[in-house]
Protein backbone atom coordinates (compact mmCIF):
# COMPACT_ATOMS: atom_id res chain seq x y z
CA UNK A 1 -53.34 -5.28 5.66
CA UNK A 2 -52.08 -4.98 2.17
CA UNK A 3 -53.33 -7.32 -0.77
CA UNK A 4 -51.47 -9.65 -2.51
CA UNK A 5 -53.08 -7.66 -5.72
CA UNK A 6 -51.87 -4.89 -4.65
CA UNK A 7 -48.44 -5.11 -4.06
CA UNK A 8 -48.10 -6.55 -7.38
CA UNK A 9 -49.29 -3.88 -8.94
CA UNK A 10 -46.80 -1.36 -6.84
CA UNK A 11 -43.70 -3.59 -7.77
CA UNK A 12 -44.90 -3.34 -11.93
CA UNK A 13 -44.99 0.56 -11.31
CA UNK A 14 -42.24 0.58 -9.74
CA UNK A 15 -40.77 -1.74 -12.42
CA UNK A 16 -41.61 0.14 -15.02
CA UNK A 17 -39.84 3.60 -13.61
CA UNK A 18 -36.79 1.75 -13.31
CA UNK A 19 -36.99 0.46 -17.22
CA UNK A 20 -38.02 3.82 -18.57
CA UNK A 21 -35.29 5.32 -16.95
CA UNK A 22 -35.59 8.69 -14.21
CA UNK A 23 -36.60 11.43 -16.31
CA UNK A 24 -39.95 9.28 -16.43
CA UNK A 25 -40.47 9.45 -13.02
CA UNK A 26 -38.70 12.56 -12.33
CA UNK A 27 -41.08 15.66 -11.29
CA UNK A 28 -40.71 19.52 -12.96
CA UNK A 29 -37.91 20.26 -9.78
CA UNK A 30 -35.62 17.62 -11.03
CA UNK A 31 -36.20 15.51 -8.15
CA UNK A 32 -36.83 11.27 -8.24
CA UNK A 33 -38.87 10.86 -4.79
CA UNK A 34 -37.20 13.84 -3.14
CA UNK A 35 -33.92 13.27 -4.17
CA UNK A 36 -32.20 15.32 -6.65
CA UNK A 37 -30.34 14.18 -9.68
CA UNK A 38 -28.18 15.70 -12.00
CA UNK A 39 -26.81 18.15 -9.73
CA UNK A 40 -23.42 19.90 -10.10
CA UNK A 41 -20.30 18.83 -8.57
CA UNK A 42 -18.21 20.84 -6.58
CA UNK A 43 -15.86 20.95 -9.22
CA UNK A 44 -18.40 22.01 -11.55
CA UNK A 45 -19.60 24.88 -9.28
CA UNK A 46 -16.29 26.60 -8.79
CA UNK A 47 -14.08 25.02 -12.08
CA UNK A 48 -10.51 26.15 -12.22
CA UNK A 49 -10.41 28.48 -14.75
CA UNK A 50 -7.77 30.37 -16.59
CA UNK A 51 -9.17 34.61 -17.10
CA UNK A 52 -7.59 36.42 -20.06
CA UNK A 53 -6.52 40.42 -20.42
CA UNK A 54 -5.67 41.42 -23.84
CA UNK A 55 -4.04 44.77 -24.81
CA UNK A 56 -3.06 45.98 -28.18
CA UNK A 57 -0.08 48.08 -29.52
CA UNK A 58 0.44 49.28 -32.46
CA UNK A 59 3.95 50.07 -33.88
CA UNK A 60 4.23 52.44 -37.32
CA UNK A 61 6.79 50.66 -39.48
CA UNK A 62 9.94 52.87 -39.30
CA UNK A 63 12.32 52.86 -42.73
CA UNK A 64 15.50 52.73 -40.11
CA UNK A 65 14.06 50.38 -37.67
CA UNK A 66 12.88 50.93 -34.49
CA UNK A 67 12.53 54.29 -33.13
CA UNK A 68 14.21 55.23 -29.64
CA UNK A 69 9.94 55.40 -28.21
CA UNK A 70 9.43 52.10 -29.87
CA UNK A 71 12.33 50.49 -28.22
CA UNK A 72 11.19 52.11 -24.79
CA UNK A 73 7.75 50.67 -25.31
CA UNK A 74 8.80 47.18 -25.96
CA UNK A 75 11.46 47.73 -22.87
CA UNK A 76 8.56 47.78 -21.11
CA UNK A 77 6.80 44.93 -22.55
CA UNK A 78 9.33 42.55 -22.18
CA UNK A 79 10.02 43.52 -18.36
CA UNK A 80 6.07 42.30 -17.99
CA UNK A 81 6.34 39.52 -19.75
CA UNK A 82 10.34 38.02 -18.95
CA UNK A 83 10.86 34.37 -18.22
CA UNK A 84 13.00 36.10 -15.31
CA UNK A 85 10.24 37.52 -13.43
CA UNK A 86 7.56 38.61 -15.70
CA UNK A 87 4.22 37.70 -15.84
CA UNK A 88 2.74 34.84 -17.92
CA UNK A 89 2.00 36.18 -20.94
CA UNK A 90 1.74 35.20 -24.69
CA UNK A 91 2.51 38.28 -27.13
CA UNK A 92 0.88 37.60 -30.89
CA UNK A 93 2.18 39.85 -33.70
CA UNK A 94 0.59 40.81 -36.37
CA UNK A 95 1.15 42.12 -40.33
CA UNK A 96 0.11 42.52 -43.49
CA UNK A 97 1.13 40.04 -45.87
CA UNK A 98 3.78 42.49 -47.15
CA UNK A 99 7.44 40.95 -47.10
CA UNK A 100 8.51 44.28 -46.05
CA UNK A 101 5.90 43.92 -43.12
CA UNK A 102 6.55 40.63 -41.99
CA UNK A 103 10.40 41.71 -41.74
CA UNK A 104 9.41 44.48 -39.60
CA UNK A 105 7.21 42.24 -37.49
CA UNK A 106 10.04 39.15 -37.14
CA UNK A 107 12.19 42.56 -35.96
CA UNK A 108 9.64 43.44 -33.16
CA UNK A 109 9.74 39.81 -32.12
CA UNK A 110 13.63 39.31 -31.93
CA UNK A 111 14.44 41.92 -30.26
CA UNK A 112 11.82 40.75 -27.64
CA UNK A 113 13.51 37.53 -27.55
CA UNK A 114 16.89 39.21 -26.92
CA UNK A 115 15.35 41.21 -23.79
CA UNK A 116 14.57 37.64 -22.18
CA UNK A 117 11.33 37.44 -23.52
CA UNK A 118 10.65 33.23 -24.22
CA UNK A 119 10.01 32.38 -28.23
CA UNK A 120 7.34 29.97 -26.80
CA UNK A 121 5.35 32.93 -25.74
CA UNK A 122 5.73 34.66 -29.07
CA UNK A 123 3.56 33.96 -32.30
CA UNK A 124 3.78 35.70 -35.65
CA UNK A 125 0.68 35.89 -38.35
CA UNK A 126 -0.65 38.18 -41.45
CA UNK A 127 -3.92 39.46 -42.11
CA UNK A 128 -5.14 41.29 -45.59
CA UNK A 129 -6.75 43.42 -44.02
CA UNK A 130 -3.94 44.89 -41.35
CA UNK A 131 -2.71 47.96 -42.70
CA UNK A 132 1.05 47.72 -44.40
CA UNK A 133 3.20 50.26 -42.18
CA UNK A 134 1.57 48.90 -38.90
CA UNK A 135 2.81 45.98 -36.68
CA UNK A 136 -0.24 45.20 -34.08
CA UNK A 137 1.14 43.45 -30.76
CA UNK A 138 -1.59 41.74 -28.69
CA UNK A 139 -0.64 41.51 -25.06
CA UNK A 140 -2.47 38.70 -23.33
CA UNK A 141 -2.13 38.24 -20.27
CA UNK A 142 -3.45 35.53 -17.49
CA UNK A 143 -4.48 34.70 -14.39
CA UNK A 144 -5.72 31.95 -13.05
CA UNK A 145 -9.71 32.73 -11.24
CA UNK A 146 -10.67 33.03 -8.01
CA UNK A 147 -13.86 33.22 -6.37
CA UNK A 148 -15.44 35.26 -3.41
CA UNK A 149 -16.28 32.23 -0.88
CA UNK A 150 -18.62 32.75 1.99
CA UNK A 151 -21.12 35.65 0.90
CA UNK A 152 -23.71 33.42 1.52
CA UNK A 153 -24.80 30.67 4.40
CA UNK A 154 -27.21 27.90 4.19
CA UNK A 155 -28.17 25.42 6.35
CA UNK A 156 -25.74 22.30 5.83
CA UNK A 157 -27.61 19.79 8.08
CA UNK A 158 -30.25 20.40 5.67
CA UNK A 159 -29.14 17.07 3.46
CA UNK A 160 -32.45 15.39 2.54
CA UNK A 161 -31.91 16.51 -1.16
CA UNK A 162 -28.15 15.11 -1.58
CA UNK A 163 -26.97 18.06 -2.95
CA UNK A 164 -23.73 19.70 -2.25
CA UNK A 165 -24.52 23.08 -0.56
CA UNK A 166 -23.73 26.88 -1.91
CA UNK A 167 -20.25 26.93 -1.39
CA UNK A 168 -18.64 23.62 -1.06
CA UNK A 169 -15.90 23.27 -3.43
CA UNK A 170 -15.31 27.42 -3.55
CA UNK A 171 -12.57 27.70 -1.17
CA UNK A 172 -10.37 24.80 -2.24
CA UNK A 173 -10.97 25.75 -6.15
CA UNK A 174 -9.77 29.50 -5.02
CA UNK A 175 -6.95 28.42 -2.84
CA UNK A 176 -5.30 25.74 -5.80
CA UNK A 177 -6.00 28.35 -8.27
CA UNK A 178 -3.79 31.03 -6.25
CA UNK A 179 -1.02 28.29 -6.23
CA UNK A 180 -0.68 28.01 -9.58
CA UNK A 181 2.70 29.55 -11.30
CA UNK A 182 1.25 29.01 -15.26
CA UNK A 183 -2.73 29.62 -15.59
CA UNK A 184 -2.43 29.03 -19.08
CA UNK A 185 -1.80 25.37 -17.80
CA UNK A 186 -5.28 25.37 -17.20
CA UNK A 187 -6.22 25.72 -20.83
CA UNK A 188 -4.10 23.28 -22.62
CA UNK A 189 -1.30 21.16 -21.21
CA UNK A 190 2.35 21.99 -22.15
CA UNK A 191 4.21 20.13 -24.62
CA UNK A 192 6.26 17.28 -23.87
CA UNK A 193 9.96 17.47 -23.86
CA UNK A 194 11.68 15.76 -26.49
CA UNK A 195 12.87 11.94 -26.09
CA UNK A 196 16.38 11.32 -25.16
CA UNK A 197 16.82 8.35 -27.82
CA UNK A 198 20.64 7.37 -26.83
CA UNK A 199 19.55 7.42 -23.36
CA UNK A 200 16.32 5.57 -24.11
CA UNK A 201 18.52 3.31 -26.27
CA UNK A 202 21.01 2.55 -23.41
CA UNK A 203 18.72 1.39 -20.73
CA UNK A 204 17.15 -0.99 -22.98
CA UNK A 205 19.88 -2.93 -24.38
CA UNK A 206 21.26 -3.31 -20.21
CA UNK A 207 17.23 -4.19 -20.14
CA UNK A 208 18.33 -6.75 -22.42
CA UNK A 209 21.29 -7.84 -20.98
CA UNK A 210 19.36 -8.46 -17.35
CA UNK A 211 21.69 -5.64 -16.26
CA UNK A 212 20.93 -2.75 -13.84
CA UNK A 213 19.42 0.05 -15.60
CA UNK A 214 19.71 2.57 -13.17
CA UNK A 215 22.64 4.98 -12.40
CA UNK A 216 25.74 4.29 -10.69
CA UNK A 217 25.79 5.23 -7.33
CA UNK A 218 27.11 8.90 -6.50
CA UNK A 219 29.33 8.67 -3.52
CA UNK A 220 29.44 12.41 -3.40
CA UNK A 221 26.21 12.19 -2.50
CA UNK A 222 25.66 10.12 0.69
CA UNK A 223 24.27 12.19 3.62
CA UNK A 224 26.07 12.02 7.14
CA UNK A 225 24.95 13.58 10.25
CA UNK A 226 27.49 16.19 11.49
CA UNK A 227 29.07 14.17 14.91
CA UNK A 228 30.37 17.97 15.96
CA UNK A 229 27.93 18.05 18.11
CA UNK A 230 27.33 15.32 20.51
């Protein structure tokens, strides 16, 4: 039989673990009485992750412009990095701080533009230190990671620690991350669209008014089953 004395002084232990919080009753493993704490997430094991390729070219500035090779090159450029059907990819370009230079470089980037390359993936700076007849194009280039699931088995009914085993979370990261049109959503998020104001303006004066705000019904647009075929 337990004393009364006892189990006092087991609930003031146990009392005082709770008020000086787990790490004073945690053990070297990171474990509170066999249960671990602190461990990562899924999400955190596998994160969705955007992996970058960068490749530099560098173009000699020509007096007449762009050479037939230079066109070729960028030809080849832009097809890799079209809003058509390219490849996401941002392209910075880079100059001296020489007028002539940054000409030269605004040259590069329009006639990218003009072979369906987007101006949002385009970006246009001058160093003092980049040499005056050379335009330097870095390529970047994205993809969004993926991991190699399943190289290694554990026991899953072993549970008494409460952590999530080796490879939960790996498959599901992988699979969303090969869905993904844009990895370089996963580093910042695009930029909204601008407001339509009259629009904006319009719905809230019929707000106003206790009017329907929405829009008028298309009849063009009603569905009906075929009755061909009965």
């Amino acid at each position: 039989m337990i004393s009364k004395s006892f189990a006092i002084k087991s609930l003031a232990i146990a009392g005082l673990c709770v008020t000086t919080g787990l790490g004073g009753c945690a053990t070297d493993s990171g474990k509170t009485d066999g249960v671990a704490f602190n461990v990562p997430t899924p999400t955190e094991q596998y994160p969705l992750q955007a992996q970058t390729l960068t490749k530099t070219v560098n173009l000699r500035i020509n007096p007449n412009g762009l050479s037939t090779n230079q066109r070729t090159a960028l030809d080849q450029m832009a097809a890799g990095a079209s809003w058509k059907g390219g490849e996401p990819v941002d392209i910075e370009i880079i100059t001296s701080p020489d007028p002539a230079a940054i000409a030269a470089g605004q040259e590069v980037g329009d006639y990218l533009v003009a072979h369906d390359v987007s101006a949002t993936s385009l970006s246009q700076g001058s160093e003092p230190s980049q040499p005056g007849d050379i335009v330097t194009l870095n390529i970047v280039t994205y993809r969004a990671r993926t991991y190699a699931c399943g190289q290694a088995w554990e026991n899953l009914a072993a549970t008494r620690n409460n952590a999530p085993y080796q490879n939960y979370g790996c498959a599901v990261s992988s699979n969303l991350a090969a869905q993904i049109a844009d990895p370089r959503d996963l580093q910042t998020p695009r930029t909204a669209t601008s407001i339509d104001m009259g629009r904006r303006s319009a719905v809230l004066e019929k707000y106003r008014k206790g009017e329907v705000t929405s829009s008028a019904k298309d009849d063009e647009a009603n569905g009906k089953i075929s009755d061909a075929i009965k």
